[in-house]
N, C-alpha and C. Protein backbone atom coordinates (compact mmCIF):
# COMPACT_ATOMS: atom_id res chain seq x y z
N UNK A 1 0.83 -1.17 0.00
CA UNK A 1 0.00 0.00 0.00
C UNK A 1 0.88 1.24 0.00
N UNK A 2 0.58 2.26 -0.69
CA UNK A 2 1.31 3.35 -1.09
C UNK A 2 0.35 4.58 -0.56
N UNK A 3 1.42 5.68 0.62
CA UNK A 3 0.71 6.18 1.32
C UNK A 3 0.92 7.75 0.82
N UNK A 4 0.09 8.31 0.41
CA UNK A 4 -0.11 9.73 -0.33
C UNK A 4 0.27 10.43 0.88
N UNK A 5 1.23 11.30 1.06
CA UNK A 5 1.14 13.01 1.88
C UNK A 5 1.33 13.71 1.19
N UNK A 6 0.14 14.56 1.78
CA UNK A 6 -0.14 16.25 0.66
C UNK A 6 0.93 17.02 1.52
N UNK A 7 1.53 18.04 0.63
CA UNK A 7 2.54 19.43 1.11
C UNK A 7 1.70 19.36 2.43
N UNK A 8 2.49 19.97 3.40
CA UNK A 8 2.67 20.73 4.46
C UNK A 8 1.72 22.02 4.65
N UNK A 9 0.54 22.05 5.32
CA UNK A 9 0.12 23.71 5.67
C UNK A 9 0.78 24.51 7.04
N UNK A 10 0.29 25.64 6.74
CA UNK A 10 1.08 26.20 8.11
C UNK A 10 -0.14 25.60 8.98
N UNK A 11 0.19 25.82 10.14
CA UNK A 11 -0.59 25.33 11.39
C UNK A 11 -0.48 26.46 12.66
N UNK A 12 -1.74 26.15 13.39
CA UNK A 12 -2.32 27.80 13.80
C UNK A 12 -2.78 26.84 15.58
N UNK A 13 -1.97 26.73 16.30
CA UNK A 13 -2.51 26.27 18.05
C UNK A 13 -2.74 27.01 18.95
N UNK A 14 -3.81 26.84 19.82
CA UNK A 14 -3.89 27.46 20.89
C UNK A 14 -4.17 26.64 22.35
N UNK A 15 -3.59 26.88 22.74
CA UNK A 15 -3.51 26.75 24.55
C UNK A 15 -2.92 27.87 25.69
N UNK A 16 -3.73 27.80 26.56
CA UNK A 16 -4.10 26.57 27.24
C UNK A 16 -6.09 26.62 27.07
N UNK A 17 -6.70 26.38 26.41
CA UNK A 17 -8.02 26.02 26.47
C UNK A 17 -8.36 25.22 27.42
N UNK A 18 -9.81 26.27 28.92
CA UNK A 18 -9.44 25.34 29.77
C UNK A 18 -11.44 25.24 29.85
N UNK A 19 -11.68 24.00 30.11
CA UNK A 19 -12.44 23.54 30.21
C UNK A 19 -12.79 22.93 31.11
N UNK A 20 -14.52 23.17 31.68
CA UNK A 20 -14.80 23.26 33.10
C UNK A 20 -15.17 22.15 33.67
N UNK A 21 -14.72 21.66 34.82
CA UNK A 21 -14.57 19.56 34.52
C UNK A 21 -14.63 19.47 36.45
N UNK A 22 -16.58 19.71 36.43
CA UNK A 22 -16.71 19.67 38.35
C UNK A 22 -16.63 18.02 38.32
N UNK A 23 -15.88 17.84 39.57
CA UNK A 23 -15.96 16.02 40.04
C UNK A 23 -14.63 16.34 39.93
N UNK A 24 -13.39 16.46 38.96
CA UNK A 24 -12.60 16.15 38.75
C UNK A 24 -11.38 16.55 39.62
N UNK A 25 -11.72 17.87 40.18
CA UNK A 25 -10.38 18.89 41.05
C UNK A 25 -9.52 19.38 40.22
N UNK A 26 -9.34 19.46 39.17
CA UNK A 26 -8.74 20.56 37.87
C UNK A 26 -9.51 20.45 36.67
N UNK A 27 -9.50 21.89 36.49
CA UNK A 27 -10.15 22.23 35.15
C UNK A 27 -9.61 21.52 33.80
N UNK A 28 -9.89 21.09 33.03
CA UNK A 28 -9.58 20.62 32.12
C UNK A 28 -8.65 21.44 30.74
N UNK A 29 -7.51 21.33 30.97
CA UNK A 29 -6.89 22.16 29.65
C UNK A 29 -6.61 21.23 28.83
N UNK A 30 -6.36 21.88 27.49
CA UNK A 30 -6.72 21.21 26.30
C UNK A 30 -5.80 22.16 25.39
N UNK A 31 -5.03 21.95 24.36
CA UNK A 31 -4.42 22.47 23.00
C UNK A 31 -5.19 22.07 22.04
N UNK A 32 -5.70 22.95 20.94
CA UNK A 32 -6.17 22.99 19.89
C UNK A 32 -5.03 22.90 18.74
N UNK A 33 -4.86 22.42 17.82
CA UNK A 33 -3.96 22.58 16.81
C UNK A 33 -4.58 22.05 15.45
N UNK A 34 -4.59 23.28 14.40
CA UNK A 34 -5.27 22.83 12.89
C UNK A 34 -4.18 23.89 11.62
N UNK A 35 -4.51 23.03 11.05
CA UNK A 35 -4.07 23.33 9.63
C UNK A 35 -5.14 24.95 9.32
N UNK A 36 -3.99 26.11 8.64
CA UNK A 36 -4.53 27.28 8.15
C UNK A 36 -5.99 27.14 7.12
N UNK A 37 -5.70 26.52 6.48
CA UNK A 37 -6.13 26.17 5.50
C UNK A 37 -6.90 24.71 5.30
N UNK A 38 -8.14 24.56 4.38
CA UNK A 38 -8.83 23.83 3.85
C UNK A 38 -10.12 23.49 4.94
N UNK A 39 -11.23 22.70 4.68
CA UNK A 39 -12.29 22.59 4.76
C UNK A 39 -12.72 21.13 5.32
N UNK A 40 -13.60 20.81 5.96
CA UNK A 40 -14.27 19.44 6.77
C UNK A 40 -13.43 18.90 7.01
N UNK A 41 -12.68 19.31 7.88
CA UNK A 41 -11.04 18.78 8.69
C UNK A 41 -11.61 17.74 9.47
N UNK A 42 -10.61 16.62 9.27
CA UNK A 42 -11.23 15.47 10.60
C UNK A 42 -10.50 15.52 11.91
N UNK A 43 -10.93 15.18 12.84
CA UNK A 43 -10.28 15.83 14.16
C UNK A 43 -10.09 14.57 14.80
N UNK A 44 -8.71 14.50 15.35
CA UNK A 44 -8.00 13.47 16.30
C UNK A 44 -8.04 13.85 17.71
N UNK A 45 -8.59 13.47 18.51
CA UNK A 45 -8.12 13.92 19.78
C UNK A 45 -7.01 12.97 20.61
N UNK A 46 -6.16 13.76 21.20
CA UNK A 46 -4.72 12.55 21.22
C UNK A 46 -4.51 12.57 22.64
N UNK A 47 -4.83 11.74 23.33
CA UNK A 47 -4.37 10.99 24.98
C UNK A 47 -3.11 11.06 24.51
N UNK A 48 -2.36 11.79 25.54
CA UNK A 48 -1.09 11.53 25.93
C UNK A 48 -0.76 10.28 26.72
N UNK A 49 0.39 10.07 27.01
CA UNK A 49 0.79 9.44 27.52
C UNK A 49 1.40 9.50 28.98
N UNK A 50 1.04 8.57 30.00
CA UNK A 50 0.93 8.50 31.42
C UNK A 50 2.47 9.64 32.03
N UNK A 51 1.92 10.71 32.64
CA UNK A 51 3.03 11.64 32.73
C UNK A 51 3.21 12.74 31.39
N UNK A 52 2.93 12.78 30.62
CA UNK A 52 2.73 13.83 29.27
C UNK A 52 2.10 15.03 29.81
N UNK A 53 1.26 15.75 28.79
CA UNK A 53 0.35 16.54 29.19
C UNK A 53 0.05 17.60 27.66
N UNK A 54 -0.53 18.32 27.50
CA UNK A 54 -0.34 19.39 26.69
C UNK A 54 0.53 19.15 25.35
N UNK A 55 1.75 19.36 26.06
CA UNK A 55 3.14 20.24 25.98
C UNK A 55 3.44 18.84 24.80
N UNK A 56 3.14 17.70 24.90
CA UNK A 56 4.02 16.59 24.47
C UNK A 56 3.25 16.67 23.07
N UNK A 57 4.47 15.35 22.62
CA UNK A 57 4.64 14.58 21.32
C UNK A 57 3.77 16.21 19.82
N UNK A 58 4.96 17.25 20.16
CA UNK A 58 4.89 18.42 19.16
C UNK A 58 4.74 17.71 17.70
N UNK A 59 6.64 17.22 17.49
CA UNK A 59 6.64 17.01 16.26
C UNK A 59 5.42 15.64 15.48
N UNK A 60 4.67 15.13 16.16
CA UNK A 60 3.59 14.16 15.57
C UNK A 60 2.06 15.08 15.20
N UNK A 61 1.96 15.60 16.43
CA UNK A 61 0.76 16.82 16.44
C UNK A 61 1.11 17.61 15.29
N UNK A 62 1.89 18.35 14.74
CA UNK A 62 2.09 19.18 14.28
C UNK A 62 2.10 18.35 13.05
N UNK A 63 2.60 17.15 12.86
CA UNK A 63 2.45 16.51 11.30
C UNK A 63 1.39 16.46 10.67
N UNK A 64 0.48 16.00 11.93
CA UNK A 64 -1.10 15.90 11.49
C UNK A 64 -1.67 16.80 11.14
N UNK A 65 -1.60 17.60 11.82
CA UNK A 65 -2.58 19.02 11.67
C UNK A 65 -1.79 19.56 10.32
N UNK A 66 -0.63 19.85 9.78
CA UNK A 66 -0.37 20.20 8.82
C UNK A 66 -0.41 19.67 7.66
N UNK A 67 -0.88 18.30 7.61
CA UNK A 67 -1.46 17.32 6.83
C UNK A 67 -3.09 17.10 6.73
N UNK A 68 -3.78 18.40 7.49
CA UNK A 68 -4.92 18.25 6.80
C UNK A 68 -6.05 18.03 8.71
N UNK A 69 -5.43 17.37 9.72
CA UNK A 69 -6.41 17.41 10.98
C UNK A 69 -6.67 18.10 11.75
N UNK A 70 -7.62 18.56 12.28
CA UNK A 70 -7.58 19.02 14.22
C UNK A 70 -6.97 18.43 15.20
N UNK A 71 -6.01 18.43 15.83
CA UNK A 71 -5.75 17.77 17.06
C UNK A 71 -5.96 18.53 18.47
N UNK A 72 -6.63 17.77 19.13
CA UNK A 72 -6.97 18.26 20.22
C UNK A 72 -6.45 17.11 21.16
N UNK A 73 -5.43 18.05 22.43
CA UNK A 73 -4.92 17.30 22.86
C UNK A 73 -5.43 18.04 24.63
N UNK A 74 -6.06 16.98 25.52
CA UNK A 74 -6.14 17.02 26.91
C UNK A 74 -4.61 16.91 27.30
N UNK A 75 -4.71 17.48 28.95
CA UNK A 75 -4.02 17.29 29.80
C UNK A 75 -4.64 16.84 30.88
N UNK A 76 -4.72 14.61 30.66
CA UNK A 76 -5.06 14.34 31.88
C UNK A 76 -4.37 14.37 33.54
N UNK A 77 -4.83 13.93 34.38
CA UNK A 77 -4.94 14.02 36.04
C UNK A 77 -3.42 13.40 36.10
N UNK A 78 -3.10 12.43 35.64
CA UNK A 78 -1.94 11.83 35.52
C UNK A 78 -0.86 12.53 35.01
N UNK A 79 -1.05 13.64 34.52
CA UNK A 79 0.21 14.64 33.75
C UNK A 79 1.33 14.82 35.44
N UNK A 80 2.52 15.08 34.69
CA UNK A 80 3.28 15.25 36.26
C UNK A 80 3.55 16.99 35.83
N UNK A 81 2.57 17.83 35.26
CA UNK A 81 2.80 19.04 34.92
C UNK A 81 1.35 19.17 36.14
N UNK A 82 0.76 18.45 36.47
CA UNK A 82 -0.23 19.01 37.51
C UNK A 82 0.03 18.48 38.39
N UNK A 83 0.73 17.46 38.97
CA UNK A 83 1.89 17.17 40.58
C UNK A 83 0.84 16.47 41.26
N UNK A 84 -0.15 15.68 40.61
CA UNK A 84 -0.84 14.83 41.58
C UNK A 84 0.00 14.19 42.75
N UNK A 85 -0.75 14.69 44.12
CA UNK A 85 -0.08 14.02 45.33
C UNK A 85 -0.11 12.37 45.10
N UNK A 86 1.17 11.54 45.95
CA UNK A 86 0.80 10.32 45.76
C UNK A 86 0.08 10.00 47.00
N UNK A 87 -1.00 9.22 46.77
CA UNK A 87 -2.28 8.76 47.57
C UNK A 87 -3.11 9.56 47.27
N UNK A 88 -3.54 10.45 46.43
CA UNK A 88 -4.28 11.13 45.81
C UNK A 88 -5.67 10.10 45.95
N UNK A 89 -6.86 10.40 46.03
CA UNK A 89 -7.94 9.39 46.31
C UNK A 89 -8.33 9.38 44.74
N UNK A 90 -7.95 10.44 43.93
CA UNK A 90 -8.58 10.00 42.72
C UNK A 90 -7.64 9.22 42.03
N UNK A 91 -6.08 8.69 41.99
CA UNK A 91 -5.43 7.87 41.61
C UNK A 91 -6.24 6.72 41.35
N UNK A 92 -6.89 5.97 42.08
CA UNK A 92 -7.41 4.57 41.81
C UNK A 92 -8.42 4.71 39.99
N UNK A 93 -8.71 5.64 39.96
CA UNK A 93 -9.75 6.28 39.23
C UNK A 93 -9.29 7.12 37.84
N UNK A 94 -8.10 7.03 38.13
CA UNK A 94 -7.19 7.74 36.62
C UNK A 94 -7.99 7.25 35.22
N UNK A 95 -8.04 6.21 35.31
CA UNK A 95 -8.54 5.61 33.76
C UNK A 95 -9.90 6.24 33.38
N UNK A 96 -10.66 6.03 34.81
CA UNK A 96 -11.96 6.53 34.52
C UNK A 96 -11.90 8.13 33.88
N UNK A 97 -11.27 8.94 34.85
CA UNK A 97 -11.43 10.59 34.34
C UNK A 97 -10.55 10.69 33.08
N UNK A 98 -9.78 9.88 32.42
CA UNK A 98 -9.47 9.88 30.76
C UNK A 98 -10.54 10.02 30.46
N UNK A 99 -11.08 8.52 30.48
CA UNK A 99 -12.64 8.64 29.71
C UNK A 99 -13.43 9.81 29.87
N UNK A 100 -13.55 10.26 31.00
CA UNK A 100 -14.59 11.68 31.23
C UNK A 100 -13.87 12.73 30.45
N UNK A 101 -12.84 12.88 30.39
CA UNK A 101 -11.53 13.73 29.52
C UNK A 101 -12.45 13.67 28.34
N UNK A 102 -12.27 12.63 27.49
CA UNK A 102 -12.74 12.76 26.40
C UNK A 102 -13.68 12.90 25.92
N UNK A 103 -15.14 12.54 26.96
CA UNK A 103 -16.30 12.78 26.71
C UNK A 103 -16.76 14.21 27.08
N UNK A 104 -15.81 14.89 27.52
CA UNK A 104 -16.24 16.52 27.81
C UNK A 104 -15.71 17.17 26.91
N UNK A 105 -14.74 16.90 25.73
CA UNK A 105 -13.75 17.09 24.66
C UNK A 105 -14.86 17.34 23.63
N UNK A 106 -15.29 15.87 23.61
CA UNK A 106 -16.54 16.03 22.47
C UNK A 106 -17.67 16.90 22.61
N UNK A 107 -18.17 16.77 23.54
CA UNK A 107 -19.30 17.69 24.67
C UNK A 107 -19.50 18.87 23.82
N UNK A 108 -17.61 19.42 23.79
CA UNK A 108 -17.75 20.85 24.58
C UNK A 108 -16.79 21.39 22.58
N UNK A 109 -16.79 20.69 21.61
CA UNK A 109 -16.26 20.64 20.44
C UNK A 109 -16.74 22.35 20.35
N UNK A 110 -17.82 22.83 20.37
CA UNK A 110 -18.35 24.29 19.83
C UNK A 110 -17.23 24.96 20.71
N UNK A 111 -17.12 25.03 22.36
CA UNK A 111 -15.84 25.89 22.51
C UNK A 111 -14.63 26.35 21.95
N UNK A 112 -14.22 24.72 21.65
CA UNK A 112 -12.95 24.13 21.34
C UNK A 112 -12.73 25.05 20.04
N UNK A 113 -13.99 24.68 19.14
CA UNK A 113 -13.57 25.45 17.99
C UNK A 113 -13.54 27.24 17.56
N UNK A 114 -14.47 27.34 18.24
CA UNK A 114 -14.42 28.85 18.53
C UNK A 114 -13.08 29.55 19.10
N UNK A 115 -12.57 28.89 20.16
CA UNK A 115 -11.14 29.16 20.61
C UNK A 115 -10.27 29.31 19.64
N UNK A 116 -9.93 28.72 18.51
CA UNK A 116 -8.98 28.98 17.60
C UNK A 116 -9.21 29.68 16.44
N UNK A 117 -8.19 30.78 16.17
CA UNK A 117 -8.59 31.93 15.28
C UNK A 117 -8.85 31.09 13.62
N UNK A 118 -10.22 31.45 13.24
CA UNK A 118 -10.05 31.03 11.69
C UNK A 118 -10.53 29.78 11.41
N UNK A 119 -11.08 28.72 12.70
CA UNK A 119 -11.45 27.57 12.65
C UNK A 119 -12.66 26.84 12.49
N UNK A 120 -13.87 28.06 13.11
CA UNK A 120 -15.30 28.24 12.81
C UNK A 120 -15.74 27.53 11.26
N UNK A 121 -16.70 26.67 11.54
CA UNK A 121 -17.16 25.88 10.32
C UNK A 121 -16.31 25.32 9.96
N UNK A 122 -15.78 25.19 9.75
CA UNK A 122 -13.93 23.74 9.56
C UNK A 122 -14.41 22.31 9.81
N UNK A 123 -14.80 22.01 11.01
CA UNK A 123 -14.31 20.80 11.23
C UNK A 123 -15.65 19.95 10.87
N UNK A 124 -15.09 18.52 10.52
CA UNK A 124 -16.01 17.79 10.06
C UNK A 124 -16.52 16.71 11.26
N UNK A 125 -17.33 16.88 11.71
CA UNK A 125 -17.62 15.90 12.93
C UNK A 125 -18.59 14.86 12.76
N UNK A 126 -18.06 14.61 11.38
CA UNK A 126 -18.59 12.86 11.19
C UNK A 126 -17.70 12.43 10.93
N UNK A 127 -16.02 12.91 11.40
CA UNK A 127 -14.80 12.03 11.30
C UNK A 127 -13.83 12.47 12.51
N UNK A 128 -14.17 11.86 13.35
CA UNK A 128 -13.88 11.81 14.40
C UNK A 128 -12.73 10.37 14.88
N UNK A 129 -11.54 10.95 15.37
CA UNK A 129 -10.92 9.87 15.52
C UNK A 129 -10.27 9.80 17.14
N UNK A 130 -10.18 8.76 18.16
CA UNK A 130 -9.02 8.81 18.87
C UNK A 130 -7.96 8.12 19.08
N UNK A 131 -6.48 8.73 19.25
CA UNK A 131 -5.61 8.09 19.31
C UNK A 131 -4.58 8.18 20.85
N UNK A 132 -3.82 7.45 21.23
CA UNK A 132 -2.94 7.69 21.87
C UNK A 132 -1.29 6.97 21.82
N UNK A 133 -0.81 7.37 22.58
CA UNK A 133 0.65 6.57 22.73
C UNK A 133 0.76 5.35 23.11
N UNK A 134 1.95 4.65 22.82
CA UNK A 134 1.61 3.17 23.39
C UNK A 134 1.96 3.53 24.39
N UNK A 135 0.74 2.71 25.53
CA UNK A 135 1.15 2.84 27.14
C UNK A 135 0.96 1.37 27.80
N UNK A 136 1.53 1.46 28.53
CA UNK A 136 1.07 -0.37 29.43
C UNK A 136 0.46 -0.11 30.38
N UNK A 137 -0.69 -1.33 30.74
CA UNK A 137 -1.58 -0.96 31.33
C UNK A 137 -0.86 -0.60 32.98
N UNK A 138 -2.12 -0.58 34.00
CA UNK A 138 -1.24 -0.02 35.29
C UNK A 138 -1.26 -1.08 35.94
N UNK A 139 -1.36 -2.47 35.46
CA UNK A 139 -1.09 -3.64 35.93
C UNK A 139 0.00 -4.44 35.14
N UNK A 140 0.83 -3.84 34.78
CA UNK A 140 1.98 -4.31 34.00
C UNK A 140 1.54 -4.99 32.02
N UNK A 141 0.47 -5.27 32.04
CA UNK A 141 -0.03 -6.25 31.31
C UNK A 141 0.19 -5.56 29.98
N UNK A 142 -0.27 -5.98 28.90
CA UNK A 142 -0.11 -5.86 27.87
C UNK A 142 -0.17 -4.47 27.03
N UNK A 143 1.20 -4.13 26.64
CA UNK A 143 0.52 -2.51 25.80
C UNK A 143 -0.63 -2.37 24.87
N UNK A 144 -1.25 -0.90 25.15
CA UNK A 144 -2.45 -0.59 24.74
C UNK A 144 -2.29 0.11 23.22
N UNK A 145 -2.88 -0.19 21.97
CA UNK A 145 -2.73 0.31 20.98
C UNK A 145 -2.58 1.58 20.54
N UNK A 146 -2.06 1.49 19.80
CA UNK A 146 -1.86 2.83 19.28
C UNK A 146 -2.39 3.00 17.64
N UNK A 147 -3.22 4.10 17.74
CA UNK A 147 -3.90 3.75 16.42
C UNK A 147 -3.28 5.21 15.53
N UNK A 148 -3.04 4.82 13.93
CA UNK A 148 -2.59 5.29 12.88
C UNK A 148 -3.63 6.10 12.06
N UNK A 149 -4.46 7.47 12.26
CA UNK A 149 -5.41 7.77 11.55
C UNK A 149 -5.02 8.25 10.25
N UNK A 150 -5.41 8.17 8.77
CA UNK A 150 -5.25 8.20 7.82
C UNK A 150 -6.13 9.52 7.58
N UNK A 151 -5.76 9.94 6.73
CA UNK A 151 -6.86 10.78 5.75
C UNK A 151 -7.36 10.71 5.04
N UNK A 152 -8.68 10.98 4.85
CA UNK A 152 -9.83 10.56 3.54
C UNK A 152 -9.73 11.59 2.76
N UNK A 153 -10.00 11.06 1.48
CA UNK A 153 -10.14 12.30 0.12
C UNK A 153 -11.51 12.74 0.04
């Protein structure tokens, strides 16, 4: 299989987009990152990886989005950029508030997009993808996939 990449657009991010997340004990920030240019963009939202946050895996974010996606990237509870105490009572519960991570991501997409200059009507949200880093689970067990989103013509 022979994999087409279109030129490079410039790319236009903003953070810290923070989003309002009661139950959790921090607000939810989030980076927006899209391509200047073109129309019904499909949007990745990208779980970092255990200890990440924001700030991480630039040069991949930045491929995507200049290849045509939205990436929207959380900073979950587990980031060591927010210093969760250890014995934290919500530790047991990390996995769960990912999931809530992402379901307030989608939720809250009209913010998200409004936040970034030039992005209004852009995105196509019948292509919706998520990805993350390979991570192992928190029982040693088997790494968790990592998925490769493609672009449609």
């Amino acid at each position: 299989m022979e994999l087409k990449i279109t030129a490079p657009s410039p790319v236009v991010s903003v953070k810290p987009i923070v989003l309002s997340a009661p139950g959790r004990g921090e607000n939810l920030q989030v980076r927006v990152s899209a391509p200047t240019t073109g129309r019904n963009l499909p949007i990745i939202v990208f779980s970092h990886g255990s200890g990440s946050s924001l700030e991480g895996y630039g040069p991949l974010v930045d491929f995507w989005a200049a290849h045509g996606f939205v990436v929207i990237q959380p900073t979950h509870l587990d980031s060591r950029t927010l210093g969760l105490p250890q014995g934290d009572p919500r530790t047991p519960r990390i996995w769960r508030f990912r999931v809530e991570d992402m379901k307030r991501i989608l939720d809250q997409l009209d913010l998200l997009e409004s936040a970034v200059p030039g992005l209004s009507g852009r995105l196509d949200r019948s292509r919706i993808a998520t990805s993350r880093t390979l991570l192992r689970r928190p029982n040693g067990g088997q790494p968790v996939r990592f998925a490769r989103p493609q672009p449609r013509d």
